[in-house]
C-alpha atoms as a PDB file:
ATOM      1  CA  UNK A   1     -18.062 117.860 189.980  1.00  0.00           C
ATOM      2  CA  UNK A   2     -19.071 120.006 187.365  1.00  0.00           C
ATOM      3  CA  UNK A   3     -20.662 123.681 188.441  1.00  0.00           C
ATOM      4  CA  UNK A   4     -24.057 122.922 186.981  1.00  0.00           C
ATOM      5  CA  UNK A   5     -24.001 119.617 189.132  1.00  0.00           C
ATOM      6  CA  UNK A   6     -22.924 121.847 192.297  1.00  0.00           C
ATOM      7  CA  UNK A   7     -25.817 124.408 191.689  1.00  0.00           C
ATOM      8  CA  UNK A   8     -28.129 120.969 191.532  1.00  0.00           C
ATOM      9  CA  UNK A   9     -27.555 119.719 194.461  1.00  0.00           C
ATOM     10  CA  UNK A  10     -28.560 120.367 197.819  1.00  0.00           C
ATOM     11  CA  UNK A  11     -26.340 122.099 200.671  1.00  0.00           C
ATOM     12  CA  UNK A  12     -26.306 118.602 202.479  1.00  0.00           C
ATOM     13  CA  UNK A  13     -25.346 116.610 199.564  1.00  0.00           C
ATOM     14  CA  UNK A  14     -22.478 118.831 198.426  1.00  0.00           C
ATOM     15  CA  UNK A  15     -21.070 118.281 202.238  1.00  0.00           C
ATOM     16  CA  UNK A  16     -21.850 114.371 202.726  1.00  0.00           C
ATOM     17  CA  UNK A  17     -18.999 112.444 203.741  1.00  0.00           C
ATOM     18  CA  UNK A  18     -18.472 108.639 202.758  1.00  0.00           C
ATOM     19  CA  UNK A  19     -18.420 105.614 204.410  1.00  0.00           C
ATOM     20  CA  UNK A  20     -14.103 106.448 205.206  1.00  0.00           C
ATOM     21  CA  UNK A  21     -14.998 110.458 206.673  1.00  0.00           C
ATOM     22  CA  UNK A  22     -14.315 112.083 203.180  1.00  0.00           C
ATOM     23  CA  UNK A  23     -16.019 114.655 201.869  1.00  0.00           C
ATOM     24  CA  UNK A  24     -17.543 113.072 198.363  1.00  0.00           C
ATOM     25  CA  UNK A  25     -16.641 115.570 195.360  1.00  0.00           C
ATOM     26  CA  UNK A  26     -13.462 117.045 196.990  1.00  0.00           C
ATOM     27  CA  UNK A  27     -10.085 115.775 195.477  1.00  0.00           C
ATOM     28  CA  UNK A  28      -7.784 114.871 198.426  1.00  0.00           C
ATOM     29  CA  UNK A  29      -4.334 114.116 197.858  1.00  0.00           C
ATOM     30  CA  UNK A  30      -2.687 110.661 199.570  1.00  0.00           C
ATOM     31  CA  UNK A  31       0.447 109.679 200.683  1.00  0.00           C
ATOM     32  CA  UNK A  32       2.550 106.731 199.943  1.00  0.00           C
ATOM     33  CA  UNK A  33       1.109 104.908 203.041  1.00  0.00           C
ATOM     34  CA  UNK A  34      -2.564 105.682 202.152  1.00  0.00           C
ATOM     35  CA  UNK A  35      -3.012 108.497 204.237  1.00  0.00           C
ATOM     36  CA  UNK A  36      -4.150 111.782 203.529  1.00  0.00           C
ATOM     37  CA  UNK A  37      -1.567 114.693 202.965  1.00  0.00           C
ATOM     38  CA  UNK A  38      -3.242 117.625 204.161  1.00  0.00           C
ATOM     39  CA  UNK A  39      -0.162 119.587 203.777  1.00  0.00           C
ATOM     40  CA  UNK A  40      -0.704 118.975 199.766  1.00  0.00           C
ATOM     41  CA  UNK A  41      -4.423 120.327 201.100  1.00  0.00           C
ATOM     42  CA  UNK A  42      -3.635 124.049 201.816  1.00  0.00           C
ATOM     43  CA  UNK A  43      -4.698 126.291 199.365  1.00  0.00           C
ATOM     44  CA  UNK A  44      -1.852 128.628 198.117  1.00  0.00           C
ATOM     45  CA  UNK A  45      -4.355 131.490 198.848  1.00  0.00           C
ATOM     46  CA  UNK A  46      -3.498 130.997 203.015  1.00  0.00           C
ATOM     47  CA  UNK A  47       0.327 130.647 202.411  1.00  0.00           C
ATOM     48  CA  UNK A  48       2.523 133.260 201.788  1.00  0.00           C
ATOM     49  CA  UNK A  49       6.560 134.072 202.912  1.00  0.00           C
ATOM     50  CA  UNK A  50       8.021 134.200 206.090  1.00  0.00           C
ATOM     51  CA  UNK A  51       9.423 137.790 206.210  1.00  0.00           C
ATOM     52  CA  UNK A  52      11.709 136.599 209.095  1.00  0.00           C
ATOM     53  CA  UNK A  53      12.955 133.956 208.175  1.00  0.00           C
ATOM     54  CA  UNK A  54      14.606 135.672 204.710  1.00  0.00           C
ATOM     55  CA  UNK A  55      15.144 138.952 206.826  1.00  0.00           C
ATOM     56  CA  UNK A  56      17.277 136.952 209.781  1.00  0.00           C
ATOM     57  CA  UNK A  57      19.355 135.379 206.576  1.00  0.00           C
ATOM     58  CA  UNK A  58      19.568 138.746 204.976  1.00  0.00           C
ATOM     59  CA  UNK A  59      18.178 137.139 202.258  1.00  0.00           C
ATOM     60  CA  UNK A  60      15.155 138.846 199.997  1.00  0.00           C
ATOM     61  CA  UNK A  61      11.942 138.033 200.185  1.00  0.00           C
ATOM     62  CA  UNK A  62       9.922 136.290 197.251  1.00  0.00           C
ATOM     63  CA  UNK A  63       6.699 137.818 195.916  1.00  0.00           C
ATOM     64  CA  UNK A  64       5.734 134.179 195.678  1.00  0.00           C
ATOM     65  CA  UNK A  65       5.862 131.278 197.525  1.00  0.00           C
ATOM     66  CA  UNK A  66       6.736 129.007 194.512  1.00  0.00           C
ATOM     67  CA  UNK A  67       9.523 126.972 195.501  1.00  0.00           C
ATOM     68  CA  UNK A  68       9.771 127.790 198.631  1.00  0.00           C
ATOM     69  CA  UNK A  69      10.010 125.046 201.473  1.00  0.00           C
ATOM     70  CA  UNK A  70       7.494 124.931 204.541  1.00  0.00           C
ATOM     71  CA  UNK A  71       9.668 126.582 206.908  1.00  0.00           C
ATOM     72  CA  UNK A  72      10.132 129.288 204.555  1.00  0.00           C
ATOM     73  CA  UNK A  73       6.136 129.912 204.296  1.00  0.00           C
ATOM     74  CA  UNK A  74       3.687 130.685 207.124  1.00  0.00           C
ATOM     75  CA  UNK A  75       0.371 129.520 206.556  1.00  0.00           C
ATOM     76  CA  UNK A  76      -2.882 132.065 208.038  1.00  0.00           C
ATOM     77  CA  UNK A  77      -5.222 131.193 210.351  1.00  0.00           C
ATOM     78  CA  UNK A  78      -7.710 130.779 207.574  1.00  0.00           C
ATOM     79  CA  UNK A  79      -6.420 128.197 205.947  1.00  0.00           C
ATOM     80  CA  UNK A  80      -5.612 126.038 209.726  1.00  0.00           C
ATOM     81  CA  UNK A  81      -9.529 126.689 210.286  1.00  0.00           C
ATOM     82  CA  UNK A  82     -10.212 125.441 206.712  1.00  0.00           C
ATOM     83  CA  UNK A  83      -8.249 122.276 206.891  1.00  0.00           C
ATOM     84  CA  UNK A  84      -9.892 121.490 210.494  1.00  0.00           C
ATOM     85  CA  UNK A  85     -13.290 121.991 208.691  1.00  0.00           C
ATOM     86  CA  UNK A  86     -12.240 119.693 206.339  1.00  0.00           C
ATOM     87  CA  UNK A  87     -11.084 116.702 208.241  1.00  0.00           C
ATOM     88  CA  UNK A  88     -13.907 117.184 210.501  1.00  0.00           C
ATOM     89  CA  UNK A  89     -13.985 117.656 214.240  1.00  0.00           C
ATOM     90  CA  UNK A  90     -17.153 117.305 217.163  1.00  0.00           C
ATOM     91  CA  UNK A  91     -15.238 119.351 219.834  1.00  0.00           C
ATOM     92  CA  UNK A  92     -12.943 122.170 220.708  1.00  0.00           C
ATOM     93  CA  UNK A  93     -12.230 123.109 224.109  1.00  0.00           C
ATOM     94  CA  UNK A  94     -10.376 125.858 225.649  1.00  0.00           C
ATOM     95  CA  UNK A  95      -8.245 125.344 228.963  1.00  0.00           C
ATOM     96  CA  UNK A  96      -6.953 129.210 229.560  1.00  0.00           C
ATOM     97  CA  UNK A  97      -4.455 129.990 233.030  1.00  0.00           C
ATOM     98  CA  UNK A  98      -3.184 133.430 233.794  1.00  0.00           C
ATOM     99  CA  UNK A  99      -0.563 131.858 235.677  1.00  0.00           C
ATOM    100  CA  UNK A 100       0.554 135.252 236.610  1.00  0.00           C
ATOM    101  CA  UNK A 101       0.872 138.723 235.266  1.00  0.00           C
ATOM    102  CA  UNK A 102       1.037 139.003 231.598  1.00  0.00           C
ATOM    103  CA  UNK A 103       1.179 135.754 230.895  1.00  0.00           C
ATOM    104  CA  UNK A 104      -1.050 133.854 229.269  1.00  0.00           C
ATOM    105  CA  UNK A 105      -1.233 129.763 228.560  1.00  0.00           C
ATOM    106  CA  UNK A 106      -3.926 128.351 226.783  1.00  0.00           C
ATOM    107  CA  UNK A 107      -4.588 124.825 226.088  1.00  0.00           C
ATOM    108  CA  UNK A 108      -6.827 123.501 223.078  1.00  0.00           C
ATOM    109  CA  UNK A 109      -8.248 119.974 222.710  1.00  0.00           C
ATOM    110  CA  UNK A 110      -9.685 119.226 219.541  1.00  0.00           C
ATOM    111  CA  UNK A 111     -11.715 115.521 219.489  1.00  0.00           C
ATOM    112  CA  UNK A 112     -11.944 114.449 215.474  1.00  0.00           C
ATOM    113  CA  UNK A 113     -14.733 113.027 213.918  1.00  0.00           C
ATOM    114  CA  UNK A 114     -13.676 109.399 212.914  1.00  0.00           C
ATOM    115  CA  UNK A 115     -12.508 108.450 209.270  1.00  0.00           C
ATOM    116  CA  UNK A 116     -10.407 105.625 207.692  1.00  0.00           C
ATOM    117  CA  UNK A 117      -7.201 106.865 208.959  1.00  0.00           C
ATOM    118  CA  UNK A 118      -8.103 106.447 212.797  1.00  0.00           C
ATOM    119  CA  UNK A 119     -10.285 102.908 212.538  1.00  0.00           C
ATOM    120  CA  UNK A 120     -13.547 104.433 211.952  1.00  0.00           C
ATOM    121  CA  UNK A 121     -12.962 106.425 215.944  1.00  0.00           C
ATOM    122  CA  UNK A 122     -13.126 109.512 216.936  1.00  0.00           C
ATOM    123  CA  UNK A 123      -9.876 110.671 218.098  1.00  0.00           C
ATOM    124  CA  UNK A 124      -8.826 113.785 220.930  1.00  0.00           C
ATOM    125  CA  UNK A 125      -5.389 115.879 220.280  1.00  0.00           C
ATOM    126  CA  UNK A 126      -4.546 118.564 222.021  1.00  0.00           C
ATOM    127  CA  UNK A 127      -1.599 120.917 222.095  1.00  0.00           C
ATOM    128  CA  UNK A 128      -0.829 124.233 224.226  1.00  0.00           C
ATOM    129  CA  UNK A 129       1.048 128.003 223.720  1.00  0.00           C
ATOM    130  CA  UNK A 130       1.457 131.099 225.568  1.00  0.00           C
ATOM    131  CA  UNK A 131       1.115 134.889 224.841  1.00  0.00           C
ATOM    132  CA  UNK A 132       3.442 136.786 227.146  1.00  0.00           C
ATOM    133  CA  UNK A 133       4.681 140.641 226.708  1.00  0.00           C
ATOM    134  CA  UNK A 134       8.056 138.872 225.098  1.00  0.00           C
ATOM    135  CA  UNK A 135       6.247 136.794 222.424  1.00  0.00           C
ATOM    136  CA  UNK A 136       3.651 139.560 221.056  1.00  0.00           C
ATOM    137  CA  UNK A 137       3.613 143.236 220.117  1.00  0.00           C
ATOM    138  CA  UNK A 138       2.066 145.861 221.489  1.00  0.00           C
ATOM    139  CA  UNK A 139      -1.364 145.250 219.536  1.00  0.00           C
ATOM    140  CA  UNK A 140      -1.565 141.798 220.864  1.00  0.00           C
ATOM    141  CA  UNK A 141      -1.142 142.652 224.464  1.00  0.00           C
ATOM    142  CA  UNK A 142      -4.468 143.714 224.876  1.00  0.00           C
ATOM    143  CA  UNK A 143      -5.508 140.462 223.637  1.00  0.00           C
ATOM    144  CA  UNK A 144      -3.316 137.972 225.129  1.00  0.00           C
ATOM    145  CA  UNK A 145      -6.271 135.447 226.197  1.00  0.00           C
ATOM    146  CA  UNK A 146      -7.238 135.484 222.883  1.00  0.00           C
ATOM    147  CA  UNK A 147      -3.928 135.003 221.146  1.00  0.00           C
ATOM    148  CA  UNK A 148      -3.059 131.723 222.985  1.00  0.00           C
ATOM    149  CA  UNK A 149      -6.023 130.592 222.034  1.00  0.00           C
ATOM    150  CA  UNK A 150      -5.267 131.166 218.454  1.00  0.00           C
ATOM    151  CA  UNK A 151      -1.734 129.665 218.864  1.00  0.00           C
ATOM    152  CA  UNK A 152      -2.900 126.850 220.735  1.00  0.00           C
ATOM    153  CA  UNK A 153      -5.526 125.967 218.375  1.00  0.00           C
ATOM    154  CA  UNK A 154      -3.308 126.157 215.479  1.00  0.00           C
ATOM    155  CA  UNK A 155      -0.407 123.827 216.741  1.00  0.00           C
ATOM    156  CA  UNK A 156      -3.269 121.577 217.710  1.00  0.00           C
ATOM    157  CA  UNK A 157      -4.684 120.985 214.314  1.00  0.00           C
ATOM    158  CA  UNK A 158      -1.281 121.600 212.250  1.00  0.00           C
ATOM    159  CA  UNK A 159       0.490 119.176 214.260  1.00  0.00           C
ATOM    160  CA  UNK A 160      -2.173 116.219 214.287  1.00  0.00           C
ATOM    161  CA  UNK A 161      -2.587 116.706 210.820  1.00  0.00           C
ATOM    162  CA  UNK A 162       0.716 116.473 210.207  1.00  0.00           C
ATOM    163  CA  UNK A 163       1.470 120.433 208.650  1.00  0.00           C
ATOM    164  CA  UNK A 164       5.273 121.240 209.249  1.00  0.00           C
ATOM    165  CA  UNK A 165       4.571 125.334 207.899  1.00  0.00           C
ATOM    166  CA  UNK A 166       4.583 127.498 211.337  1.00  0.00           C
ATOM    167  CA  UNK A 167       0.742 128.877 211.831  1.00  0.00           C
ATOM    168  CA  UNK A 168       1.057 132.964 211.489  1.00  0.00           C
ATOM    169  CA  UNK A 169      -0.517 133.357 214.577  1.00  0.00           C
ATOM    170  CA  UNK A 170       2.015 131.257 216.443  1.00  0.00           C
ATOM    171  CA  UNK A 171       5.278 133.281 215.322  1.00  0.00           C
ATOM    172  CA  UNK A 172       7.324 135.966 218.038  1.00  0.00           C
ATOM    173  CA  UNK A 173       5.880 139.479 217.089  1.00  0.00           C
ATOM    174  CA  UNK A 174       8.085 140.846 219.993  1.00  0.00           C
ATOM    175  CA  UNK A 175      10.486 143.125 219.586  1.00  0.00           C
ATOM    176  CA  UNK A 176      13.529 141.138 220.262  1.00  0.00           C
ATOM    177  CA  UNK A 177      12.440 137.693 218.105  1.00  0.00           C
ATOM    178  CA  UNK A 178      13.988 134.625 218.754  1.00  0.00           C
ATOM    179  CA  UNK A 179      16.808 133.713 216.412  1.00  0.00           C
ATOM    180  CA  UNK A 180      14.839 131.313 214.359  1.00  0.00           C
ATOM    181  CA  UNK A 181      11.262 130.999 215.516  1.00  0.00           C
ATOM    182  CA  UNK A 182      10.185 128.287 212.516  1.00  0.00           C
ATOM    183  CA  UNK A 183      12.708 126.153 213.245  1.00  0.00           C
ATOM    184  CA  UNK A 184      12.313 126.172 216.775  1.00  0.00           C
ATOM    185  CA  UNK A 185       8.245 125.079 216.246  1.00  0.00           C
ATOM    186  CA  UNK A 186       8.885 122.815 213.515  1.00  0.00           C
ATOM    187  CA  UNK A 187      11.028 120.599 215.443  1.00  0.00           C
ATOM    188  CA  UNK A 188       8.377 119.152 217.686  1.00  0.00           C
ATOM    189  CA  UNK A 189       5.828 118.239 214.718  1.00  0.00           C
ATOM    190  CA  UNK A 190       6.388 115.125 213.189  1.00  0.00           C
ATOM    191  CA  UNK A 191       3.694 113.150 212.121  1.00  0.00           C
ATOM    192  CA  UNK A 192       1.254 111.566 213.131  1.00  0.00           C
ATOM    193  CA  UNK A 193       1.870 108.253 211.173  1.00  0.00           C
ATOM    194  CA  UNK A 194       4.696 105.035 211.925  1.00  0.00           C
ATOM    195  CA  UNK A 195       7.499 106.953 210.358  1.00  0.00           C
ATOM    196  CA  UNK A 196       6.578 109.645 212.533  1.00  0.00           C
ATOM    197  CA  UNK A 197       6.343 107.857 215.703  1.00  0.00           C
ATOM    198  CA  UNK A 198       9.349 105.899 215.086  1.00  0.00           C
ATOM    199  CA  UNK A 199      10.995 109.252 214.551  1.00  0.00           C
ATOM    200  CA  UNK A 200       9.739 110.500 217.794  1.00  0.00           C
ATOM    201  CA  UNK A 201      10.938 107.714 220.193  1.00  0.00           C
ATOM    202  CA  UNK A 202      14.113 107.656 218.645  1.00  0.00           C
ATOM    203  CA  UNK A 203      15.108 111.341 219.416  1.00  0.00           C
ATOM    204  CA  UNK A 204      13.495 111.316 222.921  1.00  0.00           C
ATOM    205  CA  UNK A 205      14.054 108.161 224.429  1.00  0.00           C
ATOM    206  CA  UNK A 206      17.429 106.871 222.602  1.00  0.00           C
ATOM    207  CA  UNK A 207      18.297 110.950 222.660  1.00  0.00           C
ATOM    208  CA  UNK A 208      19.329 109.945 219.036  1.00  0.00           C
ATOM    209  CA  UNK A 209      18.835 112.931 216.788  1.00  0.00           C
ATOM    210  CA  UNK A 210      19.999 111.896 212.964  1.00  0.00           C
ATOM    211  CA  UNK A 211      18.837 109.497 210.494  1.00  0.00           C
ATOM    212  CA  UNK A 212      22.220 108.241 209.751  1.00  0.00           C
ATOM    213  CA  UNK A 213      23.110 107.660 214.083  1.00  0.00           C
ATOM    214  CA  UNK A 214      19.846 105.676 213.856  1.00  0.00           C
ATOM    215  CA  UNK A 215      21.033 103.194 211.140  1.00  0.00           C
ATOM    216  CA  UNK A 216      23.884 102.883 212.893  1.00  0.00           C
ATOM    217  CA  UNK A 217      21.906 102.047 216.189  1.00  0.00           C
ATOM    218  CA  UNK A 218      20.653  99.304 214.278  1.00  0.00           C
ATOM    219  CA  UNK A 219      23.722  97.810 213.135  1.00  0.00           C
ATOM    220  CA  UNK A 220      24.703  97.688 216.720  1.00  0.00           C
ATOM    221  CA  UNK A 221      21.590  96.347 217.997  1.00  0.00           C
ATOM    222  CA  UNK A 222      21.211  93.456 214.778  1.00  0.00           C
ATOM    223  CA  UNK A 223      25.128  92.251 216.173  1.00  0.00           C
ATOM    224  CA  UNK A 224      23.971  92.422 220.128  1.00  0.00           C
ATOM    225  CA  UNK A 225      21.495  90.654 219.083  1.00  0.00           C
ATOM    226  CA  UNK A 226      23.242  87.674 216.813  1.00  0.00           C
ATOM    227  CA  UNK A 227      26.274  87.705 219.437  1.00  0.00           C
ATOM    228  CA  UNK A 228      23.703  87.279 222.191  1.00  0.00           C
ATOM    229  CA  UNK A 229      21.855  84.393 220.684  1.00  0.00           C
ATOM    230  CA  UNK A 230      24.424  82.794 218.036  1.00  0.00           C
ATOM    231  CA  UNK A 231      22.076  84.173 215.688  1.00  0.00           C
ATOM    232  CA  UNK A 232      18.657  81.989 216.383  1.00  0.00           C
ATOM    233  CA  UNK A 233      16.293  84.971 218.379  1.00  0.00           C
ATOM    234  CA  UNK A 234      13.279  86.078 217.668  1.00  0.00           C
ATOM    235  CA  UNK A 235      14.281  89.546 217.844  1.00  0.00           C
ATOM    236  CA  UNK A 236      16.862  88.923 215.551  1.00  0.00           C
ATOM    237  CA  UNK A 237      14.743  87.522 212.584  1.00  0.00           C
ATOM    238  CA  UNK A 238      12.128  90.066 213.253  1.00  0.00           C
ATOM    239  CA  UNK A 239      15.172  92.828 212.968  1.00  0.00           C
ATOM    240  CA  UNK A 240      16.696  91.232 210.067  1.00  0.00           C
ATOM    241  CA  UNK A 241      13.274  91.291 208.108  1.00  0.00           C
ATOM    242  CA  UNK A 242      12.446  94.991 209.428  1.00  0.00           C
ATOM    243  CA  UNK A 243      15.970  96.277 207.457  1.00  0.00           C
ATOM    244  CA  UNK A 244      15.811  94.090 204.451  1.00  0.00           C
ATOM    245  CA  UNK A 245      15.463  97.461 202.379  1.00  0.00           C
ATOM    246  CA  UNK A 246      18.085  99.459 204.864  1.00  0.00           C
ATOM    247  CA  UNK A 247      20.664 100.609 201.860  1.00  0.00           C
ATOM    248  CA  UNK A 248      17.217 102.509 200.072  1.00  0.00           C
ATOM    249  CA  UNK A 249      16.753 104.395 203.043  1.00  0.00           C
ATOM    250  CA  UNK A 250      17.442 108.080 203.261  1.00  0.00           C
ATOM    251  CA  UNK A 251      15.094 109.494 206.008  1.00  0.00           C
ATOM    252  CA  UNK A 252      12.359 107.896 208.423  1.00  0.00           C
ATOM    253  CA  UNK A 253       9.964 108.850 205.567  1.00  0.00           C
ATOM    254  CA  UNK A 254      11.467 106.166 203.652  1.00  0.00           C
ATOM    255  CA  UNK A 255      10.795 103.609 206.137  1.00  0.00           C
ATOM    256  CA  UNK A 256       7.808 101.239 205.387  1.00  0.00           C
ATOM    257  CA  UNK A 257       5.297 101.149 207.760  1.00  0.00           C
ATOM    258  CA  UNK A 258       5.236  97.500 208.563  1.00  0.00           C
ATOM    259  CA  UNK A 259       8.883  98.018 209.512  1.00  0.00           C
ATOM    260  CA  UNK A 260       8.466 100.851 211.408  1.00  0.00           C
ATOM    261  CA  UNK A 261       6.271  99.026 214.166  1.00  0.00           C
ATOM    262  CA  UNK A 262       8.851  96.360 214.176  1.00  0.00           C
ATOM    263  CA  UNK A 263      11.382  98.894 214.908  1.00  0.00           C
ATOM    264  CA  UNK A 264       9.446 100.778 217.225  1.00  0.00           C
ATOM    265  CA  UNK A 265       8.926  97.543 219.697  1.00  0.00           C
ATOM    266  CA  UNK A 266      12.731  96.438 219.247  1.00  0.00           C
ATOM    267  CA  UNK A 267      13.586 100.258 220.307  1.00  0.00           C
ATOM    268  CA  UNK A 268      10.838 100.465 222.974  1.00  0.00           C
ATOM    269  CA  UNK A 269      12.740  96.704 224.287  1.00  0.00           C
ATOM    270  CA  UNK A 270      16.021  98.267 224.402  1.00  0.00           C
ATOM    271  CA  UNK A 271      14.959 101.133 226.047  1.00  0.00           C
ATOM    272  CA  UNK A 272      13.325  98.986 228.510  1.00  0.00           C
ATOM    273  CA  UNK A 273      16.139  96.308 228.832  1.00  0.00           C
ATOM    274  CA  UNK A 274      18.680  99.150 229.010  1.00  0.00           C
ATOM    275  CA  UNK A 275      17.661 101.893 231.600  1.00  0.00           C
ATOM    276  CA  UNK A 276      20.895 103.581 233.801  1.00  0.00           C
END
């Protein structure tokens, strides 16, 4: 949209979404399986280095954050509020405990205005965080209510949305940090999509935590499976047809999605069929 179209139009018609909950005129960026990558959404101008994360590696820090990978970058709590404007929300609510002294747990729940990637409904996430005397400095302990609040609203949003890069707000301003905070947050936020989920139930319920032990998983399951039944199951076809394209894959990413839901009900069977 050109600027002399912009200055044309009407507040309300620069800001009117479609028929799938996009904004018409803004450029989003999609992902293989026809999602939207709001990661590839941030502007630059709310990212910038993780001083810890170089300084813990004695490694320098870049004046730029070209090149850099998301758990090298922190992203401000600008840019968390700007993508949550953008995919559109109806409600946030606060649940906030002083569950005793100096300590602080808020919980935020966030309910999203529908769009194509939820079928058209609107759709509730919500995620939690503290603010304690050991996870702030001394600024923030006059304002620990209001920092938990901050933290929990950005996990909320970054991890529904699918944003791996650790909210500033959410890092250990303490003293005595934690060895690695942004690898410690970005371990819980996979996505919200059927590589994701897949992903998920594999590490918690199989307690399987590489890609490669997972394709090996299979294996083992695919020859329970033809032992079992001489090769003439249901489960087996539907397994056989799920890892036609196994040797391609690298990651969960590289799953497709129609596989991925295959794999997720033969998993969520053998977890069933298998409890100790």
């Amino acid at each position: 949209m050109s600027t002399q179209e912009t200055q044309t139009k009407s507040p309300f018609e620069l800001y009117k979404r479609n028929e799938h909950g996009l904004i018409e005129g803004t450029e989003y960026v999609f992902n293989e399986d026809g999602s939207v990558n709001w990661r590839a959404m941030i502007k630059p101008e709310f990212l910038y280095p993780n001083r810890d994360w170089f300084e813990l590696r004695k490694q320098p820090v870049p004046t730029s954050i070209e090149g850099l990978d998301d758990k090298q970058l922190l992203i401000m709590l600008g840019g968390i509020k700007e993508l949550a404007k953008l995919r559109g929300f109806c409600y946030v609510g606060y649940q906030v405990e002083n569950r005793q002294e100096d300590y602080v747990f808020a919980k935020c729940k966030i309910q999203w205005i529908p769009n194509y990637e939820t079928d058209k409904n609107i759709v509730a996430f919500e995620d939690v965080a503290n603010a304690t005397p050991k996870n702030t400095d001394d600024f923030c302990l006059k304002f620990l209510e209001t920092i938990a609040c901050n933290r929990a609203f950005v996990r909320a949003v970054r991890n529904f949305l699918n944003i791996h890069i650790v909210g500033a707000d959410e890092i250990d301003k303490s003293k005595n940090r934690v060895s690695d905070i942004s690898d410690l947050l970005i371990s819980n936020a996979l996505p919200l999509t059927p590589q994701g989920t897949l992903e998920k139930v594999v590490n918690e319920s199989l307690k399987i935590q590489s890609f490669e032990d997972f394709t090996a998983f299979l294996r083992k399951l695919w020859k329970s499976y033809a032992d079992a039944d001489a090769g003439d199951s249901a489960s087996l076809k539907s397994l056989q047809e799920a890892i036609t394209e196994i040797k391609d894959w690298k990651a969960f990413k590289d799953i497709p999605s129609k596989s991925c839901r295959v794999l997720l009900k033969l998993t969520n069977e053998y977890k069933k069929n298998n409890k100790s």
